[in-house]
PDB file of N, CA and C in Angstrom:
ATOM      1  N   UNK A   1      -1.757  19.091 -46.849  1.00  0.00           N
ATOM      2  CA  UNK A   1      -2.741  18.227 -46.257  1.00  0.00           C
ATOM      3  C   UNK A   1      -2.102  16.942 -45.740  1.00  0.00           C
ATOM      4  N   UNK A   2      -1.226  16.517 -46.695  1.00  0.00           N
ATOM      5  CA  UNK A   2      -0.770  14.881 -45.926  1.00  0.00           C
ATOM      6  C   UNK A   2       0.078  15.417 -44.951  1.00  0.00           C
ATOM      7  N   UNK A   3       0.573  16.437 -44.585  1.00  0.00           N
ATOM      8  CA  UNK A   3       1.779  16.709 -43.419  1.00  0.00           C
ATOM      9  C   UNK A   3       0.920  16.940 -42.241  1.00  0.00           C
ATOM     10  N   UNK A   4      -0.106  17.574 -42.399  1.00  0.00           N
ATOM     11  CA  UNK A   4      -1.408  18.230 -41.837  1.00  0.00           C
ATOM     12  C   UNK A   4      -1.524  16.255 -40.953  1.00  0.00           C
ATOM     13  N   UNK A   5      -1.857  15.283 -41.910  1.00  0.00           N
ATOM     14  CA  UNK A   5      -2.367  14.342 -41.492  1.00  0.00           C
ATOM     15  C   UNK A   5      -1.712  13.391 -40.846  1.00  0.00           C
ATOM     16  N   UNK A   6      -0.359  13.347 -41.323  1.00  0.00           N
ATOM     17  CA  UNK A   6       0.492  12.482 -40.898  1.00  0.00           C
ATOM     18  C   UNK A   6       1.472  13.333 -39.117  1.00  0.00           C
ATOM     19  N   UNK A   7       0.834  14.446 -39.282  1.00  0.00           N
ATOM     20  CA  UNK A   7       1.344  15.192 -38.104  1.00  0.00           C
ATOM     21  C   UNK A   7      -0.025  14.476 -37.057  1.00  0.00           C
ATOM     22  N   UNK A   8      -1.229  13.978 -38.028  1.00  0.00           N
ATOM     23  CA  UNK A   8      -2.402  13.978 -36.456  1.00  0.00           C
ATOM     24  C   UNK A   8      -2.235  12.235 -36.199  1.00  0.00           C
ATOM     25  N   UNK A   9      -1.983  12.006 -37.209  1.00  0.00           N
ATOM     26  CA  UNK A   9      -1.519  10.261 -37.102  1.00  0.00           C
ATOM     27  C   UNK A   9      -0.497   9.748 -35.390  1.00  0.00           C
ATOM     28  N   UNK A  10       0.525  10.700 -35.758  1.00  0.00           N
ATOM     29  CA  UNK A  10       1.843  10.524 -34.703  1.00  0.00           C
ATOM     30  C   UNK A  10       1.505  11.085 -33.464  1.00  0.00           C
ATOM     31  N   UNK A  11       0.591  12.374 -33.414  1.00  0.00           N
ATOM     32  CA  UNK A  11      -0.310  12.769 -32.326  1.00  0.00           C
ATOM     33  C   UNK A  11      -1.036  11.996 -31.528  1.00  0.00           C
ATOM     34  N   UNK A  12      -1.626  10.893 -32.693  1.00  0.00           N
ATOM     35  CA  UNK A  12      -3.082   9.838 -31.429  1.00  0.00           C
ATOM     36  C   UNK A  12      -2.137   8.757 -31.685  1.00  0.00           C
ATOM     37  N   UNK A  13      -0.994   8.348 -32.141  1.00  0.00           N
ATOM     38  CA  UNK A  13       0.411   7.075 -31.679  1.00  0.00           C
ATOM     39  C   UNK A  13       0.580   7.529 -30.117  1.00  0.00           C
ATOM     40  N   UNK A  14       1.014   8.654 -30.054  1.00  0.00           N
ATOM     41  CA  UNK A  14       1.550   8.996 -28.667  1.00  0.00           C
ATOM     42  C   UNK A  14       0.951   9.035 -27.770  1.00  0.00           C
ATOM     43  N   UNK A  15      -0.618   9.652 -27.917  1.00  0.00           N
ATOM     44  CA  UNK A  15      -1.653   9.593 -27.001  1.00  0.00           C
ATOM     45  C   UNK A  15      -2.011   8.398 -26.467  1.00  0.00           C
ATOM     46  N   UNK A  16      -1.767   7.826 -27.636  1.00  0.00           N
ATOM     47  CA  UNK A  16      -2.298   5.950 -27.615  1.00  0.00           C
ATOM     48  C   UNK A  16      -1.596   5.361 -26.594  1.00  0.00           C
ATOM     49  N   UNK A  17      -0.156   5.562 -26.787  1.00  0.00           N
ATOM     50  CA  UNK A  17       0.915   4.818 -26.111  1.00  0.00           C
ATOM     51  C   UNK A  17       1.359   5.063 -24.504  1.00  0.00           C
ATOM     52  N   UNK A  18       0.560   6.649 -24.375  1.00  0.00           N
ATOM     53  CA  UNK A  18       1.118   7.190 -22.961  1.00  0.00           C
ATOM     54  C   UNK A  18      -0.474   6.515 -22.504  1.00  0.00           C
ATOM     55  N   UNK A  19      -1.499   6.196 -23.291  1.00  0.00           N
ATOM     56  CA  UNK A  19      -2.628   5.369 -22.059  1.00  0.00           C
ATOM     57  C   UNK A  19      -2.310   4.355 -21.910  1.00  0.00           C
ATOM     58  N   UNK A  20      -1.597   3.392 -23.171  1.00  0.00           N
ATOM     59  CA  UNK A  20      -1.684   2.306 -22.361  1.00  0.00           C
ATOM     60  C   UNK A  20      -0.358   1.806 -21.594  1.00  0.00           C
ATOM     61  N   UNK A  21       0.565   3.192 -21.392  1.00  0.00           N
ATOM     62  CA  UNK A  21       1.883   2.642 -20.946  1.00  0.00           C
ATOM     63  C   UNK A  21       1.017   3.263 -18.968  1.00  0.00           C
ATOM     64  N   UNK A  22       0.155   3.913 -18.917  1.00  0.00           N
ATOM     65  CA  UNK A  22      -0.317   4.237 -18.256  1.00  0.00           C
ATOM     66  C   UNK A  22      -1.272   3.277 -17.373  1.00  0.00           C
ATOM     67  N   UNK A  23      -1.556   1.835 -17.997  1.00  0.00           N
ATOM     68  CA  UNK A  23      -2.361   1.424 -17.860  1.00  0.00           C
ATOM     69  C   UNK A  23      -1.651   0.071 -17.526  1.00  0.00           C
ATOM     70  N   UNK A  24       0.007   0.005 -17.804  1.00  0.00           N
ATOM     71  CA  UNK A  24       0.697  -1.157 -16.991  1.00  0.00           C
ATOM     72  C   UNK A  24       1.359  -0.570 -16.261  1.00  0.00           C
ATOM     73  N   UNK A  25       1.104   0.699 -15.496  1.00  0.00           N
ATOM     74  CA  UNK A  25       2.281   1.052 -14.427  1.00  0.00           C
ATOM     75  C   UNK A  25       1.599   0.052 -13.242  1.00  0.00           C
ATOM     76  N   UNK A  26       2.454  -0.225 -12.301  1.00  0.00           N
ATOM     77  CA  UNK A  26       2.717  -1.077 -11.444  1.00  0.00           C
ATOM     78  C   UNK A  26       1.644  -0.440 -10.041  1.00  0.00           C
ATOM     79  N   UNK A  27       0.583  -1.295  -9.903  1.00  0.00           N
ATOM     80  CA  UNK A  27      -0.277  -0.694  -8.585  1.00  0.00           C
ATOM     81  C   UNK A  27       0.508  -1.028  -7.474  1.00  0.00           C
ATOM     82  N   UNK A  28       0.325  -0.420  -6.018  1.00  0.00           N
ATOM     83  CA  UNK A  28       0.784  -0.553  -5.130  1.00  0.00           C
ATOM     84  C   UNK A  28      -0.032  -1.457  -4.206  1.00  0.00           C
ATOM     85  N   UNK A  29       0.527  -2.498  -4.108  1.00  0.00           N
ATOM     86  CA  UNK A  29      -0.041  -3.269  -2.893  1.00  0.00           C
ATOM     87  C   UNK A  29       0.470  -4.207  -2.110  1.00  0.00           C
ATOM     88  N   UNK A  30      -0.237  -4.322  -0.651  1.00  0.00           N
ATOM     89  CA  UNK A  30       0.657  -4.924  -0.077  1.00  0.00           C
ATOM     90  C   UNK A  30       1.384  -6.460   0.322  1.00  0.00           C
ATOM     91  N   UNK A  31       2.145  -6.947   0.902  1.00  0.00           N
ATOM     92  CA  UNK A  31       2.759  -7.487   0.284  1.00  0.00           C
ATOM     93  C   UNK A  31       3.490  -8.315   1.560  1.00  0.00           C
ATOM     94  N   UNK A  32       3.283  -9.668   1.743  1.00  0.00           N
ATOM     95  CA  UNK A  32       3.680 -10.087   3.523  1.00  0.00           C
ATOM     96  C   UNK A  32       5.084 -10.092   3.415  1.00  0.00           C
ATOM     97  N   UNK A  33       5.658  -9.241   4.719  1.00  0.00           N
ATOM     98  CA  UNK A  33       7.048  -9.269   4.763  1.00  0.00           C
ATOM     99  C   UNK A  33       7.733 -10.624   5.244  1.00  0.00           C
ATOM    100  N   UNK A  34       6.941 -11.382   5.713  1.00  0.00           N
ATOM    101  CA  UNK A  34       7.290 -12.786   5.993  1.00  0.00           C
ATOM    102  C   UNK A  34       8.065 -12.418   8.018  1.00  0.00           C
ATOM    103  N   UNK A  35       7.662 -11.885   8.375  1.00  0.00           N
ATOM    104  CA  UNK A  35       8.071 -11.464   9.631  1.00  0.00           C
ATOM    105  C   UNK A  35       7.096 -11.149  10.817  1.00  0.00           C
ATOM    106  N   UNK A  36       6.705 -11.105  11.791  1.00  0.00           N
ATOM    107  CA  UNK A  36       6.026 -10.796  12.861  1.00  0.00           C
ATOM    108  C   UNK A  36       6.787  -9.795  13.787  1.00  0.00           C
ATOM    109  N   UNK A  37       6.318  -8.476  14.243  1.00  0.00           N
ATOM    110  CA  UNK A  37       6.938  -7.535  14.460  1.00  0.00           C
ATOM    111  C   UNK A  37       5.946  -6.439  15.310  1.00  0.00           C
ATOM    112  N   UNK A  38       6.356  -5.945  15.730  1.00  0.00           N
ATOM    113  CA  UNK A  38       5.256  -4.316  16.021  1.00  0.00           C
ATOM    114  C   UNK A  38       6.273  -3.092  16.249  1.00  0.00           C
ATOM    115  N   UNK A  39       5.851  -1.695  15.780  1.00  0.00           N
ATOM    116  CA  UNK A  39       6.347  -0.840  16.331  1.00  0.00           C
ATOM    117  C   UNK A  39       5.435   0.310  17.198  1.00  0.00           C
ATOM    118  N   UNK A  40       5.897   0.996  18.323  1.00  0.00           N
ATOM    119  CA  UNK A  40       4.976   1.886  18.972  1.00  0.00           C
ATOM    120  C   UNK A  40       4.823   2.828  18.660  1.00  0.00           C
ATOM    121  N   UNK A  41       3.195   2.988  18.378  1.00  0.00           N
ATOM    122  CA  UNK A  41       2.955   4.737  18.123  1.00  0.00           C
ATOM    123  C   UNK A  41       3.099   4.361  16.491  1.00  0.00           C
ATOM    124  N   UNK A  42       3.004   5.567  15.521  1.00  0.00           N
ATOM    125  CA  UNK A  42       3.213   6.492  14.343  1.00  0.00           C
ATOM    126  C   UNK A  42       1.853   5.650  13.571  1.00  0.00           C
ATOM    127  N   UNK A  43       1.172   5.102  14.065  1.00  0.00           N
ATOM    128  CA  UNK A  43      -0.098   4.738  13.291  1.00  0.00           C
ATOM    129  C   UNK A  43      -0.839   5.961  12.138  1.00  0.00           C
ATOM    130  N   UNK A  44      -1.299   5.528  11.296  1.00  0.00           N
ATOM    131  CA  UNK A  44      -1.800   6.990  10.287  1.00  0.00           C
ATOM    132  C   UNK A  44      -3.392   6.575  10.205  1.00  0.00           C
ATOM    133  N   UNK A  45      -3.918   4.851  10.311  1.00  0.00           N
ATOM    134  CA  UNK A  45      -5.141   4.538  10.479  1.00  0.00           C
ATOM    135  C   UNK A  45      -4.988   2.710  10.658  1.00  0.00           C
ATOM    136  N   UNK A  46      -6.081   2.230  10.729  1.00  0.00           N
ATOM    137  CA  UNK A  46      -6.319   1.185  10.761  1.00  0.00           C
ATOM    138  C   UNK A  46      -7.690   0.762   9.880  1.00  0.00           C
ATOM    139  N   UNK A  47      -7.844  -0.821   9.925  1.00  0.00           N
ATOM    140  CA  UNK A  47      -9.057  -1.221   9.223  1.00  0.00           C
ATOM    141  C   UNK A  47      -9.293  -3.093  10.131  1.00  0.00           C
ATOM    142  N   UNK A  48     -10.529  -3.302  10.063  1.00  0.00           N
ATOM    143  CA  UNK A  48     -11.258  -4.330  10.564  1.00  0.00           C
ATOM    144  C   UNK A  48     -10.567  -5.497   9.298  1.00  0.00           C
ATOM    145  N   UNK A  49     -10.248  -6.685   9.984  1.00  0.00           N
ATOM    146  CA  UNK A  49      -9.694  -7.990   8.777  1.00  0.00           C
ATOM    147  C   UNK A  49      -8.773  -8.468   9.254  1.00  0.00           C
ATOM    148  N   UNK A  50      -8.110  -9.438   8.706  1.00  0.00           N
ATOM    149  CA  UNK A  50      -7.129 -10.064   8.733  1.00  0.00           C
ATOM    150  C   UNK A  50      -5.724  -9.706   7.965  1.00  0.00           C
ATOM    151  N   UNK A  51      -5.947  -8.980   6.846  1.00  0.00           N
ATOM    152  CA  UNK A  51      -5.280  -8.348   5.627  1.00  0.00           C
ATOM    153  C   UNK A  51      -5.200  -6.864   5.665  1.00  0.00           C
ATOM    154  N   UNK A  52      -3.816  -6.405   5.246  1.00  0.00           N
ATOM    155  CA  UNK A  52      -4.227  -4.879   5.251  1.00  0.00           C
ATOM    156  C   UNK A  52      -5.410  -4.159   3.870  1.00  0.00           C
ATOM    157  N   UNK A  53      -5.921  -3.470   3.779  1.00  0.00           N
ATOM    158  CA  UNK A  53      -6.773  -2.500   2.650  1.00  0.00           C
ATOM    159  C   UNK A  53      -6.103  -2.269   1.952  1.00  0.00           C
ATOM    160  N   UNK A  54      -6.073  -2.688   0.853  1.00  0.00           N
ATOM    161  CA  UNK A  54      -5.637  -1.727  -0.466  1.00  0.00           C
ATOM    162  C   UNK A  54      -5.422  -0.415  -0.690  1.00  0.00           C
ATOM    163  N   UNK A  55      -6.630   0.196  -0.271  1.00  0.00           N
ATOM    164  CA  UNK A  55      -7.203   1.628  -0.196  1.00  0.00           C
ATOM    165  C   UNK A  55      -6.116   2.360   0.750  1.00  0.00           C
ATOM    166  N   UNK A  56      -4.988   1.662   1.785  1.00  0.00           N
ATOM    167  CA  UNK A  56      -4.136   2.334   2.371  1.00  0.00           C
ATOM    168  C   UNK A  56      -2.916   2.241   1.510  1.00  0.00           C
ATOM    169  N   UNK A  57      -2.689   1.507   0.856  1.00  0.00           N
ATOM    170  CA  UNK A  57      -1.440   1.436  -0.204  1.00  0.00           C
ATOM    171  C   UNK A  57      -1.363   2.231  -1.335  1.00  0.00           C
ATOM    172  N   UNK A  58      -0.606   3.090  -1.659  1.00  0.00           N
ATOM    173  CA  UNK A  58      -0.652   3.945  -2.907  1.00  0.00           C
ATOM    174  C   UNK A  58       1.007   4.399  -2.778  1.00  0.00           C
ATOM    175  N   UNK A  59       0.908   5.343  -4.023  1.00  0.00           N
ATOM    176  CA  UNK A  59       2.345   6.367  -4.150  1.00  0.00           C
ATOM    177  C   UNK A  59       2.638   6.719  -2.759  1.00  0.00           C
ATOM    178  N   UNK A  60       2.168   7.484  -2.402  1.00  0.00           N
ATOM    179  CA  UNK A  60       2.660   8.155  -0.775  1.00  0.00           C
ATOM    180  C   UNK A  60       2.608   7.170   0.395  1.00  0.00           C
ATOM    181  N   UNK A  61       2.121   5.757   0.172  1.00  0.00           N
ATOM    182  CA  UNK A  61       2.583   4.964   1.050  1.00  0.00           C
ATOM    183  C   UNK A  61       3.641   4.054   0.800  1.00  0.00           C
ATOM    184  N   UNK A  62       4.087   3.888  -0.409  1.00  0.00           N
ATOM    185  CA  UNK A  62       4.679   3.073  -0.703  1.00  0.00           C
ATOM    186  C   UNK A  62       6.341   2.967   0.520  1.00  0.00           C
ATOM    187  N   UNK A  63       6.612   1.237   0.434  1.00  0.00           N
ATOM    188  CA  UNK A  63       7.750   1.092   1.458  1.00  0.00           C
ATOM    189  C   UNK A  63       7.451   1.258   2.850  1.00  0.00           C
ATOM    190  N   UNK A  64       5.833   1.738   3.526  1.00  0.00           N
ATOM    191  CA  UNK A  64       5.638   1.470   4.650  1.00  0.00           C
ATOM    192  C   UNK A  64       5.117   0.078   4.926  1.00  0.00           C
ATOM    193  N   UNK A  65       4.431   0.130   6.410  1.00  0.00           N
ATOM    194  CA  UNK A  65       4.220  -1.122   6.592  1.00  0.00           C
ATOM    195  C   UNK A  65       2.854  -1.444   7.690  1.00  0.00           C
ATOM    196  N   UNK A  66       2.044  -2.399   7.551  1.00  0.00           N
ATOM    197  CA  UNK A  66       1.058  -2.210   8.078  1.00  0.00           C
ATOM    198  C   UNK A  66       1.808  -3.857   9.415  1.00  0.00           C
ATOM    199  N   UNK A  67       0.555  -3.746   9.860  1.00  0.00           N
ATOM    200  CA  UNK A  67       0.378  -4.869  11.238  1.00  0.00           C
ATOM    201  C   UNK A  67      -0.605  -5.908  11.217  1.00  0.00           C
ATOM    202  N   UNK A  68      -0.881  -6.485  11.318  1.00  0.00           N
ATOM    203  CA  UNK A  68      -2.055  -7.173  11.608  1.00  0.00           C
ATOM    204  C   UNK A  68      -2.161  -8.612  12.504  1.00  0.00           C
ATOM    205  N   UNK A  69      -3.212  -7.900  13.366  1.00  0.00           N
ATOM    206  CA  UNK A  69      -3.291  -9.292  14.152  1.00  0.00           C
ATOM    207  C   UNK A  69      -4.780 -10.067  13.980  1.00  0.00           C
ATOM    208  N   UNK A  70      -4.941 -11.330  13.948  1.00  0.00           N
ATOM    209  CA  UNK A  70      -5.524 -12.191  14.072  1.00  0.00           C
ATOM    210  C   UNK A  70      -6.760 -12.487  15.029  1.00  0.00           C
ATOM    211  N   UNK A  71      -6.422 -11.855  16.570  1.00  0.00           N
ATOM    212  CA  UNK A  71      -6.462 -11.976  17.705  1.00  0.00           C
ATOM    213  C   UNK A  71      -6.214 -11.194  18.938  1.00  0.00           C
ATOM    214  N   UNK A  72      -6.898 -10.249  18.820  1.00  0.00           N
ATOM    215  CA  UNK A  72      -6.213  -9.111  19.268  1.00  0.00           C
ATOM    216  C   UNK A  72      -7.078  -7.835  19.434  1.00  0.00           C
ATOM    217  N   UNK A  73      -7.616  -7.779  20.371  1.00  0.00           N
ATOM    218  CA  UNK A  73      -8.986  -6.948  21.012  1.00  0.00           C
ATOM    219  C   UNK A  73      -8.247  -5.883  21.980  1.00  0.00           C
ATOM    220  N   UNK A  74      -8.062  -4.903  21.575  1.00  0.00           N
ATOM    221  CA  UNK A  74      -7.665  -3.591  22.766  1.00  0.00           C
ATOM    222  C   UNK A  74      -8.469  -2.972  22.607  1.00  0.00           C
ATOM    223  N   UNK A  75      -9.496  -2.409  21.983  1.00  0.00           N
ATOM    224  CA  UNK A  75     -10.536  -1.429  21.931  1.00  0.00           C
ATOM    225  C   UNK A  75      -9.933  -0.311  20.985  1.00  0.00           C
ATOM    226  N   UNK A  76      -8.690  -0.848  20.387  1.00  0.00           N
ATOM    227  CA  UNK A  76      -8.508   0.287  18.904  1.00  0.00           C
ATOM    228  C   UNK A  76      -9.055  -0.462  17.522  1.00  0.00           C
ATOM    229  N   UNK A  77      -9.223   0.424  16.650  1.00  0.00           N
ATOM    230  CA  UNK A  77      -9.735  -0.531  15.582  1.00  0.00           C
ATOM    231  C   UNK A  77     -11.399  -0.130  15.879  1.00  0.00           C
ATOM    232  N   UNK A  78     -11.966   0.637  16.686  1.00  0.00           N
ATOM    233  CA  UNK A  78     -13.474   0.016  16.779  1.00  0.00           C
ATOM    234  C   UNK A  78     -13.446  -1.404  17.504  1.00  0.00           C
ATOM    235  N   UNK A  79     -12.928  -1.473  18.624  1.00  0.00           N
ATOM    236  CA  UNK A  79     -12.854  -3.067  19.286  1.00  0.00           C
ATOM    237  C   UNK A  79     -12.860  -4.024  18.350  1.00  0.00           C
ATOM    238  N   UNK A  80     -12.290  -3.997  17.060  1.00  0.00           N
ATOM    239  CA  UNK A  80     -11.873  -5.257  16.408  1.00  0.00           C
ATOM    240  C   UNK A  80     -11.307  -6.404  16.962  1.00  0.00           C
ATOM    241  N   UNK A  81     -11.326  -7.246  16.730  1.00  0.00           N
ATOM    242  CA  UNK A  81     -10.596  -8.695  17.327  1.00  0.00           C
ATOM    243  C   UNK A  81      -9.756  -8.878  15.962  1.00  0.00           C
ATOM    244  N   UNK A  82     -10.068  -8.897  14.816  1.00  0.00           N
ATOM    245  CA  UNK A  82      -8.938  -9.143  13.903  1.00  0.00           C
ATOM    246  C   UNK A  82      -9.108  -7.956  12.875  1.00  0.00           C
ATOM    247  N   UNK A  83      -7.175  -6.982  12.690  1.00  0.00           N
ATOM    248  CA  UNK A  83      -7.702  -6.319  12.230  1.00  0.00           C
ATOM    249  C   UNK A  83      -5.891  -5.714  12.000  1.00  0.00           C
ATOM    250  N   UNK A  84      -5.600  -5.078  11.349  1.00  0.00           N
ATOM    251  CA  UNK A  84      -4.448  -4.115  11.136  1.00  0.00           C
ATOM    252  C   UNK A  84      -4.195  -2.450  11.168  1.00  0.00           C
ATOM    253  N   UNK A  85      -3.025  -2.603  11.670  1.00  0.00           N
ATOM    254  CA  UNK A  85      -2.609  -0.595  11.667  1.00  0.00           C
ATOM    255  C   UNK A  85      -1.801  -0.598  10.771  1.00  0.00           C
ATOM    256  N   UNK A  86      -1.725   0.746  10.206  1.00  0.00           N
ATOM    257  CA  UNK A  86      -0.979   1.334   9.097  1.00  0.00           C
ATOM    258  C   UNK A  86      -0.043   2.140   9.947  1.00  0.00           C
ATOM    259  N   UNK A  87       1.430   2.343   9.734  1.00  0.00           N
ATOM    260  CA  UNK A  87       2.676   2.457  10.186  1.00  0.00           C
ATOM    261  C   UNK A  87       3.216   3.396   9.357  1.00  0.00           C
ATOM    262  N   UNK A  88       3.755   4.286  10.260  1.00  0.00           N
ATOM    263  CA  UNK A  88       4.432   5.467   9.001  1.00  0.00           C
ATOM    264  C   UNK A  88       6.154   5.227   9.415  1.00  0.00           C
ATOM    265  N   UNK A  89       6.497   3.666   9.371  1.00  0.00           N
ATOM    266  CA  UNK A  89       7.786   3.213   9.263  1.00  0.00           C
ATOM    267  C   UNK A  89       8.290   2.325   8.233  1.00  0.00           C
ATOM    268  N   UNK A  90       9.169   1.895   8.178  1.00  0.00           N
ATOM    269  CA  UNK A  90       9.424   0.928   7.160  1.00  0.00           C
ATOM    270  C   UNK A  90      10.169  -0.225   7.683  1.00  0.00           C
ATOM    271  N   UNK A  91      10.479  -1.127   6.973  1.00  0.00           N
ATOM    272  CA  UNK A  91      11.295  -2.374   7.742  1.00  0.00           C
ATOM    273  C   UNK A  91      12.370  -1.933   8.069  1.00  0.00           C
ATOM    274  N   UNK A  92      13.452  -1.185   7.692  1.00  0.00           N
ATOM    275  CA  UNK A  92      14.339  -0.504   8.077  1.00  0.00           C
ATOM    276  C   UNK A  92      14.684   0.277   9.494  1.00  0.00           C
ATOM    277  N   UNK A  93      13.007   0.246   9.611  1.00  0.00           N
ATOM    278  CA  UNK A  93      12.676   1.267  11.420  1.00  0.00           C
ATOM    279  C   UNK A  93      13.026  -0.271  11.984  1.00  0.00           C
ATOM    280  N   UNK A  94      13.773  -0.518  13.257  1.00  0.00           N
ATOM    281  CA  UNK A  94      14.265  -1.109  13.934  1.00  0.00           C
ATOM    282  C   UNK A  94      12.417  -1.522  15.278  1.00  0.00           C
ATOM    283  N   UNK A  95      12.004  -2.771  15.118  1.00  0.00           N
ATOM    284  CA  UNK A  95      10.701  -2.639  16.274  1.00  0.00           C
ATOM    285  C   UNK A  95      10.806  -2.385  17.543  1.00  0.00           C
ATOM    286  N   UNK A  96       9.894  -2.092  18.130  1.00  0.00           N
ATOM    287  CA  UNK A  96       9.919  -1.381  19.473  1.00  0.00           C
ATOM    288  C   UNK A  96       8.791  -1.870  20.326  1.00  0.00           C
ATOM    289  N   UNK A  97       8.235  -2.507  19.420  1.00  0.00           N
ATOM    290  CA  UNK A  97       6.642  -3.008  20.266  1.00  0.00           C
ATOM    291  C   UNK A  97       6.950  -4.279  20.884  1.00  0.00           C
ATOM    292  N   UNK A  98       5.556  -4.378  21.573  1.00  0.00           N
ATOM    293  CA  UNK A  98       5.523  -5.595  22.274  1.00  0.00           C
ATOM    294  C   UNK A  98       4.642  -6.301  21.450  1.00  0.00           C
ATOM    295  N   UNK A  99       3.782  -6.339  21.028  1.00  0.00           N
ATOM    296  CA  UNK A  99       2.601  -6.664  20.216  1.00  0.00           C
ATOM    297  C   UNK A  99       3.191  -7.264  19.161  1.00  0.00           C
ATOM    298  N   UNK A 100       3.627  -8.207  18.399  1.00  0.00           N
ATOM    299  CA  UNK A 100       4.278  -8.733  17.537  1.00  0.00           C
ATOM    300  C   UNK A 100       3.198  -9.337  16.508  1.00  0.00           C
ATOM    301  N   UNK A 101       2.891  -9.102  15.386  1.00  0.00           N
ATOM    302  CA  UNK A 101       1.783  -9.297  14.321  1.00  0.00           C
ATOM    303  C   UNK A 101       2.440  -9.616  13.201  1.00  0.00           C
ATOM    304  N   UNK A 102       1.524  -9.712  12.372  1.00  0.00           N
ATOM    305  CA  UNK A 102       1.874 -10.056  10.800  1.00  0.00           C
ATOM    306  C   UNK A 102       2.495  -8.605  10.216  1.00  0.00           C
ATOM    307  N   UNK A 103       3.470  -8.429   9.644  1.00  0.00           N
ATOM    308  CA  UNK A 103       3.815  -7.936   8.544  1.00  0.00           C
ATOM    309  C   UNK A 103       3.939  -8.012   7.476  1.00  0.00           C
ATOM    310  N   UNK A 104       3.470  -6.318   6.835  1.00  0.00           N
ATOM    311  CA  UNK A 104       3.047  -6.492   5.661  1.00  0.00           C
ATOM    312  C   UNK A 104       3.883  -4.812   5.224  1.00  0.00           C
ATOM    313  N   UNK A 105       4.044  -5.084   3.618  1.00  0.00           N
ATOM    314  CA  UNK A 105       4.796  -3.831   3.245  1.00  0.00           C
ATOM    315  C   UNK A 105       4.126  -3.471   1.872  1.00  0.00           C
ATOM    316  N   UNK A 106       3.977  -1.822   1.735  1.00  0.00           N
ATOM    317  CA  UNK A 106       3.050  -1.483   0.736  1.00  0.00           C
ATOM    318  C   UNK A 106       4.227  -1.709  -0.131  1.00  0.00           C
ATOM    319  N   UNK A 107       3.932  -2.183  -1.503  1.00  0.00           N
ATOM    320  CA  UNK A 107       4.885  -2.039  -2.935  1.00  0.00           C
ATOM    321  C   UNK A 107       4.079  -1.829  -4.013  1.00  0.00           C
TER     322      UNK A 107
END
């Protein structure tokens, strides 16, 4: 019986420890690259604001990079005037645009 118990003891330690080691892993979000930049094309979506969405930052985005302008009405976005694209590049991709915005990088 005590092996019985001390086996369920070390069972809900571990359970315990993988929630709450689970519960400081590091969220992904984004993060101003301190740069103004654009690249053309490889957009995956956009959102209305000044700031990129959270909701685009995760595991599988991590190390990309969003855009955002301030000021800036082309009729993408839903004719937003202030608003950012999500980029399936990273700072490492060399820019290509003309459009030069805020950068931002998912971490």
């Amino acid at each position: 019986m005590k092996a019985s118990f001390a086996f369920s003891c070390c069972m809900l330690t571990v359970i315990a420890m993988s929630v709450v080691d689970a519960g400081f892993e590091a969220r992904a979000e984004w993060r101003s690259a301190d740069i103004r930049a654009d690249w053309t094309g490889r957009d995956f979506a956009c959102s209305p604001g000044p700031v990129p969405k959270n909701e685009f930052c995760n595991a599988a985005t991590r190390g990309l990079v969003a855009v955002c302008w301030a000021s800036r009405r082309t009729g993408e976005c839903n004719n937003a005037l202030t608003w950012c694209t999500y980029k399936k590049v990273t700072l490492q991709t060399r820019p290509d645009g003309a459009a030069a915005g805020d950068v931002y990088v998912c971490r």
